[in-house]
N, C-alpha and C. Protein backbone atom coordinates (compact mmCIF):
# COMPACT_ATOMS: atom_id res chain seq x y z
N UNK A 1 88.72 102.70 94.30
CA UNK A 1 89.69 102.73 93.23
C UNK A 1 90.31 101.35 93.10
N UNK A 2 90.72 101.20 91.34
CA UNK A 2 91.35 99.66 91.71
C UNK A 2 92.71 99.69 92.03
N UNK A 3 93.03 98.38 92.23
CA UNK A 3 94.81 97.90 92.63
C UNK A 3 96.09 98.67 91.65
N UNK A 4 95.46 98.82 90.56
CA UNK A 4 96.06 100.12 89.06
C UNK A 4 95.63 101.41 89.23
N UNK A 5 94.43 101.47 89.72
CA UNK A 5 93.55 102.70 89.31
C UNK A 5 94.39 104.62 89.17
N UNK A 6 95.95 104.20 90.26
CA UNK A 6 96.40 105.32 90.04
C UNK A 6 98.08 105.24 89.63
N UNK A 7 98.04 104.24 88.67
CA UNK A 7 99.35 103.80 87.68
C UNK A 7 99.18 104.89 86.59
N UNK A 8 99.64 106.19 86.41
CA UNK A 8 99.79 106.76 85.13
C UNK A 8 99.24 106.21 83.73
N UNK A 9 98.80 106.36 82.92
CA UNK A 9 98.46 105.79 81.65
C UNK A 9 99.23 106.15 80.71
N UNK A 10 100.26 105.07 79.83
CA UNK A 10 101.45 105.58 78.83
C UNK A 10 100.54 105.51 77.87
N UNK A 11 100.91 106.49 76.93
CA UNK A 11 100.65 107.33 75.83
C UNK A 11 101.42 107.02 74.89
N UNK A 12 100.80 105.85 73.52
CA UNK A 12 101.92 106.11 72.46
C UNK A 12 102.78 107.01 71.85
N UNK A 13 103.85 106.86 71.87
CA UNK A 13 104.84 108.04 71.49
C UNK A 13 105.17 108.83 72.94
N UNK A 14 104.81 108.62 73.59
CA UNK A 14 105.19 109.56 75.03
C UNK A 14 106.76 108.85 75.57
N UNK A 15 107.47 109.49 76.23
CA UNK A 15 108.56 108.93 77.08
C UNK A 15 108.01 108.61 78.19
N UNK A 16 108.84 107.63 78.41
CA UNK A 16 108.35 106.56 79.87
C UNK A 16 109.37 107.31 80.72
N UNK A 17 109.11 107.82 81.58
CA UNK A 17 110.24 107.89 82.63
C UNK A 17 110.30 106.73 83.85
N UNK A 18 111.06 107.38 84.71
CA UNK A 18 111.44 105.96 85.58
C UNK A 18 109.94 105.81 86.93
N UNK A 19 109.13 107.19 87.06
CA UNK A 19 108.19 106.94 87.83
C UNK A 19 106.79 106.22 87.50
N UNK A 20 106.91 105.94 85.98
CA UNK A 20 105.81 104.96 85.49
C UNK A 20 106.08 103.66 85.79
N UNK A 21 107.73 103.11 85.72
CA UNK A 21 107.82 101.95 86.30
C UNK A 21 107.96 101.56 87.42
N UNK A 22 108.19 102.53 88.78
CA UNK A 22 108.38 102.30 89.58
C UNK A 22 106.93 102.28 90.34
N UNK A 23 105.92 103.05 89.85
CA UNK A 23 104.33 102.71 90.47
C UNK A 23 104.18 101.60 90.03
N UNK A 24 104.29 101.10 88.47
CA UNK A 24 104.19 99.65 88.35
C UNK A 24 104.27 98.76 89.34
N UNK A 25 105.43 98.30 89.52
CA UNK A 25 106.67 97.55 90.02
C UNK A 25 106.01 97.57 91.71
N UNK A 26 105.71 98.90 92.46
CA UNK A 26 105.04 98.61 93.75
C UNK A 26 103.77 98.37 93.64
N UNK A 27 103.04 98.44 92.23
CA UNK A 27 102.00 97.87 92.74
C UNK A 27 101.89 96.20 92.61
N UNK A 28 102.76 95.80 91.74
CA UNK A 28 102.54 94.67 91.34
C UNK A 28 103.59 93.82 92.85
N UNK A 29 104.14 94.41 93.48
CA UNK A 29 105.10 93.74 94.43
C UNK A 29 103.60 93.70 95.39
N UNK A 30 102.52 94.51 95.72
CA UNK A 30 101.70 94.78 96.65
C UNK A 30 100.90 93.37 96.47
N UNK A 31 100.55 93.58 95.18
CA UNK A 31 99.93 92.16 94.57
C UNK A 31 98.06 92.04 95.07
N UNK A 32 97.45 91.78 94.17
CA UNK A 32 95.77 91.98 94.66
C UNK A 32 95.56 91.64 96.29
N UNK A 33 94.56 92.27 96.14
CA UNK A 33 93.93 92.31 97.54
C UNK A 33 94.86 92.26 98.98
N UNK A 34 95.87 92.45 98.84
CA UNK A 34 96.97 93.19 99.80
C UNK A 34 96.11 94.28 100.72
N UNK A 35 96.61 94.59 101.66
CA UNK A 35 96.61 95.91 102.22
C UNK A 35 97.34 96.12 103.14
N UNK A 36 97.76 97.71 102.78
CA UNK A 36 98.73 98.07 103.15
C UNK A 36 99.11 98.22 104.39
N UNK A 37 100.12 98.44 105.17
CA UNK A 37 100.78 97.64 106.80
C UNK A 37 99.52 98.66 106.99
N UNK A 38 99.05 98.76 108.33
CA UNK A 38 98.53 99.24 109.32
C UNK A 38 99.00 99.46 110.65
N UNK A 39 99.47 100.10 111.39
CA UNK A 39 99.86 99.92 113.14
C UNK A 39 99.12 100.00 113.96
N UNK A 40 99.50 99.29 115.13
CA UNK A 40 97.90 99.52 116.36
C UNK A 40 99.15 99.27 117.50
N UNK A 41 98.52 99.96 118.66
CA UNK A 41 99.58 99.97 119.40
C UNK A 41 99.04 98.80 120.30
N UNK A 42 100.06 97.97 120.91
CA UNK A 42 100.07 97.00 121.98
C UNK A 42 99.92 97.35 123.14
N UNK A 43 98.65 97.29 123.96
CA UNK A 43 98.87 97.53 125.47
C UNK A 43 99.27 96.58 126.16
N UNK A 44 100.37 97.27 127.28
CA UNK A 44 101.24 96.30 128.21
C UNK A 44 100.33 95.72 128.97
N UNK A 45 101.12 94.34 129.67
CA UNK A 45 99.80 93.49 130.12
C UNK A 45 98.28 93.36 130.25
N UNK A 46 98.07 93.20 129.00
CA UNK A 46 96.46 92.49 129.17
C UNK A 46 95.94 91.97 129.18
N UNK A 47 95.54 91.73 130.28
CA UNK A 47 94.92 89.68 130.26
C UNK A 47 93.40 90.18 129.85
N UNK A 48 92.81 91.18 129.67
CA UNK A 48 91.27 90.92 128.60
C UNK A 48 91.91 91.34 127.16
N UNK A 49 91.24 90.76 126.19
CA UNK A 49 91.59 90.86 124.93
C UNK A 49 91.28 92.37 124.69
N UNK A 50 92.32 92.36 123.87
CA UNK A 50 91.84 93.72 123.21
C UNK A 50 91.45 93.49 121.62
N UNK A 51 91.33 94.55 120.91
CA UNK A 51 90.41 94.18 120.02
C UNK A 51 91.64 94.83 118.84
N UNK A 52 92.37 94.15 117.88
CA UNK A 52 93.28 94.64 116.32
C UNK A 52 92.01 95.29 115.65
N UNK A 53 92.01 96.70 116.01
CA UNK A 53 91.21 97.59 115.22
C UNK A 53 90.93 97.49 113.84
N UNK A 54 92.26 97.27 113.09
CA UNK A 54 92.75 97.03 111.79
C UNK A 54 91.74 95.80 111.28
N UNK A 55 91.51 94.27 111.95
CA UNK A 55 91.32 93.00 111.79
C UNK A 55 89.61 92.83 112.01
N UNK A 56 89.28 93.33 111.13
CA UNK A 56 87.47 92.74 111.06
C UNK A 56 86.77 92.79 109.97
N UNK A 57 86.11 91.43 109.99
CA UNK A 57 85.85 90.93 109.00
C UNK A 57 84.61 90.47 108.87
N UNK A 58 83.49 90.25 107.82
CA UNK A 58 82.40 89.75 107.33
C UNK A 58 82.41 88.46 106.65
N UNK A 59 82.02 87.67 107.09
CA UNK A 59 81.78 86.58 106.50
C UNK A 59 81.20 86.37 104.74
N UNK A 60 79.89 87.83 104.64
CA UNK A 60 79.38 87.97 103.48
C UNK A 60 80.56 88.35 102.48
N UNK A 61 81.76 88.99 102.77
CA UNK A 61 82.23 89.93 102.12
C UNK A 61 83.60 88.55 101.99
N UNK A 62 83.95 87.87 102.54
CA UNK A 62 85.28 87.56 102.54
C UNK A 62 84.84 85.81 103.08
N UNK A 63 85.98 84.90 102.79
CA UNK A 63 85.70 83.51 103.34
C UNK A 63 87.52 83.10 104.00
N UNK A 64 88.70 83.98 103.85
CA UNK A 64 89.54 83.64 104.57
C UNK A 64 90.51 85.29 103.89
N UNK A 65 90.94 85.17 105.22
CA UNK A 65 91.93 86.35 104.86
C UNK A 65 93.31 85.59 105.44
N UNK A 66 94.28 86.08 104.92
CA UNK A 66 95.97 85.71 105.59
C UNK A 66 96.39 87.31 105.96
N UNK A 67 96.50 86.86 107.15
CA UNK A 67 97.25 88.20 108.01
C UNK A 67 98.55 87.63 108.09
N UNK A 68 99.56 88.87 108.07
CA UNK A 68 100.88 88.65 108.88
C UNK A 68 100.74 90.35 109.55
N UNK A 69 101.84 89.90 110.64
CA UNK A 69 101.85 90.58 111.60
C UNK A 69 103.24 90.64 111.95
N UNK A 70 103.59 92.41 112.67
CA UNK A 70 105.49 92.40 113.12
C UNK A 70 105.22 93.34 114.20
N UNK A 71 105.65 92.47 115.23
CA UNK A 71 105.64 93.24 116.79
C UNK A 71 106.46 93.34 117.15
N UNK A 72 106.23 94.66 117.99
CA UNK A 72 107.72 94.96 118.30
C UNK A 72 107.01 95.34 119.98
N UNK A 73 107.85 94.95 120.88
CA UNK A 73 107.27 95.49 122.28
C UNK A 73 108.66 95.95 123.15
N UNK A 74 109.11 97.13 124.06
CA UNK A 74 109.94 97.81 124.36
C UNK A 74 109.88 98.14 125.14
N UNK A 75 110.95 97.82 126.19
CA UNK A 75 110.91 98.99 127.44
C UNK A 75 112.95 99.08 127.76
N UNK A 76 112.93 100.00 128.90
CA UNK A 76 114.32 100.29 128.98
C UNK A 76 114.98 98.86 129.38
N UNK A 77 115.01 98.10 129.73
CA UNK A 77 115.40 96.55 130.19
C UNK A 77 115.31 95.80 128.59
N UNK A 78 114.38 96.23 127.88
CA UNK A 78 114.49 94.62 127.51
C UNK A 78 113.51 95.34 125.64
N UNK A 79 113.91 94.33 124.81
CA UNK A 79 113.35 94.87 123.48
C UNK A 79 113.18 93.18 123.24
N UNK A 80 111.78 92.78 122.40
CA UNK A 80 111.20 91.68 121.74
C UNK A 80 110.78 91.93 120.44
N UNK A 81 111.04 91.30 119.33
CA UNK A 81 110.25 91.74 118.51
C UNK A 81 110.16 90.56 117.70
N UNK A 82 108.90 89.80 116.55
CA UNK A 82 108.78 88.65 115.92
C UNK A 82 107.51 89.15 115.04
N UNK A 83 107.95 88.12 114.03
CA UNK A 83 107.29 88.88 112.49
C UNK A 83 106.38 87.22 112.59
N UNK A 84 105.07 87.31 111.97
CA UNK A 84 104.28 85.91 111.79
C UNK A 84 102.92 86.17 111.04
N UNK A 85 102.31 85.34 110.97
CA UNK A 85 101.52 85.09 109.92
C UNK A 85 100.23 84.02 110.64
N UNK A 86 99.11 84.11 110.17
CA UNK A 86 98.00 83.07 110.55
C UNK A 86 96.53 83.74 109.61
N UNK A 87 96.20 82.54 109.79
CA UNK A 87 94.90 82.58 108.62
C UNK A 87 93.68 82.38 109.36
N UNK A 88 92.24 83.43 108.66
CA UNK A 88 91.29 83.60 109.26
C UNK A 88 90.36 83.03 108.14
N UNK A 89 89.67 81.92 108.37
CA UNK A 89 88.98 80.95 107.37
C UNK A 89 87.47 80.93 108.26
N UNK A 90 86.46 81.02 107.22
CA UNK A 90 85.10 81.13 107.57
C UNK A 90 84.91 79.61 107.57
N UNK A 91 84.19 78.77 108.47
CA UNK A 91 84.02 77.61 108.40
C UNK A 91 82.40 77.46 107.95
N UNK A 92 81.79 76.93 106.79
CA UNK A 92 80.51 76.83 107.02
C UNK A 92 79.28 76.13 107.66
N UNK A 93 80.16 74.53 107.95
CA UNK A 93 79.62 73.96 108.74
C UNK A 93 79.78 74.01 110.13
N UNK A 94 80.29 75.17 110.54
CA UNK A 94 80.45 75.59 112.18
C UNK A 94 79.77 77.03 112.42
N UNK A 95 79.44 77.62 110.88
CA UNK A 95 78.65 78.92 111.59
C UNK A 95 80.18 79.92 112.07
N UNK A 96 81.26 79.64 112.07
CA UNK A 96 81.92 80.58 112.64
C UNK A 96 83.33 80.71 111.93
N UNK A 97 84.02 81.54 112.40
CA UNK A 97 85.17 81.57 111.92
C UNK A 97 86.37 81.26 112.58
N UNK A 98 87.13 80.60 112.39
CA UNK A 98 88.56 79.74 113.02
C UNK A 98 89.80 80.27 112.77
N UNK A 99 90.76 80.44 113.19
CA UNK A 99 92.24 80.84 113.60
C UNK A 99 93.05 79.58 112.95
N UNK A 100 93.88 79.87 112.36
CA UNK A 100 95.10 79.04 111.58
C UNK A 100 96.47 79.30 111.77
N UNK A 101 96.94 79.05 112.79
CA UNK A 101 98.37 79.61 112.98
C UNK A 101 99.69 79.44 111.69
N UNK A 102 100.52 80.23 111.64
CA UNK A 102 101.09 79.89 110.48
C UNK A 102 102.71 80.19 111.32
N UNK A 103 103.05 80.73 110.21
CA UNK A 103 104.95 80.62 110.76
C UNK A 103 104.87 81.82 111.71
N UNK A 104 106.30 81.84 112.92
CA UNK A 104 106.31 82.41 113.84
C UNK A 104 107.84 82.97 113.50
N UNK A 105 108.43 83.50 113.43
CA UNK A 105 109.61 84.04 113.47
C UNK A 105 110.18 85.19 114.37
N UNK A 106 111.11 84.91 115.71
CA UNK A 106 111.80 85.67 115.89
C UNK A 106 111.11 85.54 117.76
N UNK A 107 111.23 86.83 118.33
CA UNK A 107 111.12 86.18 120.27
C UNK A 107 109.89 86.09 120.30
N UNK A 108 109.41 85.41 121.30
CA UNK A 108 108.14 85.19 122.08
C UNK A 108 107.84 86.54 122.74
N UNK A 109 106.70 87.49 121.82
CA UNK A 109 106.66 88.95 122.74
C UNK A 109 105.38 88.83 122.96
N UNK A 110 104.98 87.64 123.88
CA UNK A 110 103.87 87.69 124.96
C UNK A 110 102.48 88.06 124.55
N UNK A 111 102.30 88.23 123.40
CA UNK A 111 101.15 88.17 122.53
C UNK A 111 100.44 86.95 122.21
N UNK A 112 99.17 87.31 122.71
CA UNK A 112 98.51 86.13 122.08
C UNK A 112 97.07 86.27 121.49
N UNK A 113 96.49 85.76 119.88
CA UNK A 113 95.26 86.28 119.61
C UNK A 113 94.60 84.72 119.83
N UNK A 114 93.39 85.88 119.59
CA UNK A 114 91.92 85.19 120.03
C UNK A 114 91.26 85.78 119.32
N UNK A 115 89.85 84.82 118.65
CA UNK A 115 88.71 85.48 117.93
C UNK A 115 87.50 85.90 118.86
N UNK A 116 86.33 86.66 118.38
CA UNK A 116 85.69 87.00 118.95
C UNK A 116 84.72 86.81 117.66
N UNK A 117 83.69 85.78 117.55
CA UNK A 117 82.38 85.73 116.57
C UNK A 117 81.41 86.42 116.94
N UNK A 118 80.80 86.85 116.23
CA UNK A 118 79.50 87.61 116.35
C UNK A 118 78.65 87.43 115.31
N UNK A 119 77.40 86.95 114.89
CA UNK A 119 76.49 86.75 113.54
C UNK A 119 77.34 86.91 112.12
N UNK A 120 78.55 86.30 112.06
CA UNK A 120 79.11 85.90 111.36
C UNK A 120 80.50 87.23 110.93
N UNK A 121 80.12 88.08 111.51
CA UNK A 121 81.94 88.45 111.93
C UNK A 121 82.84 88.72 112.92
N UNK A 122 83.81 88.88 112.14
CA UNK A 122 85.03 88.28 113.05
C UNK A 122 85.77 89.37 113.35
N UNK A 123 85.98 89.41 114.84
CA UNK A 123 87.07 90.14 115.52
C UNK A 123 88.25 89.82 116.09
N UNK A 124 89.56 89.87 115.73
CA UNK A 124 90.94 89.81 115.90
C UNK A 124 91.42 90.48 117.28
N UNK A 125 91.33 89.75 118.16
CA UNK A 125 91.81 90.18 119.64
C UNK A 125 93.16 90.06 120.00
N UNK A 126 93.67 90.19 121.41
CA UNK A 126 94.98 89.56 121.51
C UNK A 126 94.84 90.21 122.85
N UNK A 127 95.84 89.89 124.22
CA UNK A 127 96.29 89.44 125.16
C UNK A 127 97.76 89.49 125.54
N UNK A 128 97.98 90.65 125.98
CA UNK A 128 99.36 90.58 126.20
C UNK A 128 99.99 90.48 127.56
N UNK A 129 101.29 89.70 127.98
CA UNK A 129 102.08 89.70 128.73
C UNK A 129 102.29 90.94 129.75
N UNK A 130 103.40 90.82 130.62
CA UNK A 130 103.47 92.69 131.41
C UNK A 130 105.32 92.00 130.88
N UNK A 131 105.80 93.12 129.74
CA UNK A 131 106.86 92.97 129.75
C UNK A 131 107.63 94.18 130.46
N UNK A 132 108.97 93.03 131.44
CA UNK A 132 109.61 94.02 132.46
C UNK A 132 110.41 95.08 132.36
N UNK A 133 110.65 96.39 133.22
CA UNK A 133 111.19 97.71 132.78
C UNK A 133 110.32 98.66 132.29
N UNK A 134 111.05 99.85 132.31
CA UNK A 134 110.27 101.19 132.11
C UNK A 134 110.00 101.42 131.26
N UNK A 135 109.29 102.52 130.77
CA UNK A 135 109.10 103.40 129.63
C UNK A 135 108.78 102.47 128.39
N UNK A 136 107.69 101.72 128.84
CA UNK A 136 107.23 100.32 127.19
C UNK A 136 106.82 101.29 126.51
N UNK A 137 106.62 100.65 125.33
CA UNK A 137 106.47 100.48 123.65
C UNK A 137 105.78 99.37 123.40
N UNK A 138 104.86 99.30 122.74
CA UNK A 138 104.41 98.14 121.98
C UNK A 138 103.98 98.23 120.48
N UNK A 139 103.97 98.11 119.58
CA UNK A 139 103.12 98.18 118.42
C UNK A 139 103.25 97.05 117.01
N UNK A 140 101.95 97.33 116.54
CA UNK A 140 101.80 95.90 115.52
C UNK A 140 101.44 96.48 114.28
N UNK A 141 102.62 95.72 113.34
CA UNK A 141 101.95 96.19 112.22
C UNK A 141 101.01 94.95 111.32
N UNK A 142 99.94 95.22 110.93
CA UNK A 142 99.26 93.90 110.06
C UNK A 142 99.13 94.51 108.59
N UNK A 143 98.99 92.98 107.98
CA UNK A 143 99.20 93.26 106.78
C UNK A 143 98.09 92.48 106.54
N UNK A 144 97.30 91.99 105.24
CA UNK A 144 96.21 91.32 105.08
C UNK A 144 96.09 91.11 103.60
N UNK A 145 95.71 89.99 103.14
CA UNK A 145 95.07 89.11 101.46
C UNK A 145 94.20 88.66 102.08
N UNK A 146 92.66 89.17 101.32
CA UNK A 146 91.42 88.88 101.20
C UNK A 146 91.14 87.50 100.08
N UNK A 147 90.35 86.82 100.78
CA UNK A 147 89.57 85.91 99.64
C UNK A 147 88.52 86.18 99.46
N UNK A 148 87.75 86.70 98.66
CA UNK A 148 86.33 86.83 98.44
C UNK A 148 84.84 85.68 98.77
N UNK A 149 84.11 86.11 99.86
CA UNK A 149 83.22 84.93 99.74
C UNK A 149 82.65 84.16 98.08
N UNK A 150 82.22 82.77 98.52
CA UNK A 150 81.81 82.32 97.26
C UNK A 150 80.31 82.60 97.22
């Protein structure tokens, strides 16, 4: 379906009510090739990558996507949380795809990504800290704009 495909269709002479503009209005705030948050939960300390379920990509299909990302990680001691952004750009004269860090906002919650190439797609990993105290929480939400390969 497209980015409109389920915006009501006004009808000359019909009354507009307020839910024709308000599907408008979120879709156009969503803006093309958006997609919508996703969550994946953060496992506490992991020094092997794990894999952002949400984050994989084809080289055929796409040549850079912009992710942002808002983590939140929790336990009874202690709460972290930081909102950020980084770009996943197909390189063609490297055969692979590269990491672009972008803005970071808010604590250091012990996260860290890493790619994983494979015959030209890309997997979104990450690596987390052991944050201290009981009863953790972790989870990520991503968000994503596609560029279409050329």
């Amino acid at each position: 379906m497209s980015l409109f495909g389920d915006i009501p269709i006004r009808i000359n002479g019909q009354v507009i009510d307020a839910t024709w503009f308000n599907t408008l209005r979120t879709k156009l705030l969503l803006g093309f090739g958006d997609i919508e948050g996703q969550v994946v939960q953060v496992i506490q300390n992991s020094v092997t990558s794990q894999d952002v379920t949400t984050l994989n990509f084809d080289k055929n299909s796409f040549s850079q996507i912009d992710v942002e990302y808002f983590c939140r990680r929790k336990t009874d001691s202690s709460e972290k949380v930081v909102r950020g952004t980084f770009s996943l750009q197909w390189i063609v004269s490297l055969a692979a795809w590269r990491i672009k860090e972008g803005e970071f906002r808010g604590d250091d919650v012990g996260v860290v990504f890493d790619l994983l190439n494979t015959a030209g797609v890309v997997q979104v990993r990450y690596t987390s800290t052991n944050q201290a105290g009981a009863n953790y929480s972790g989870n990520m939400l991503t968000t994503y704009k596609t560029w279409a390969a050329i």
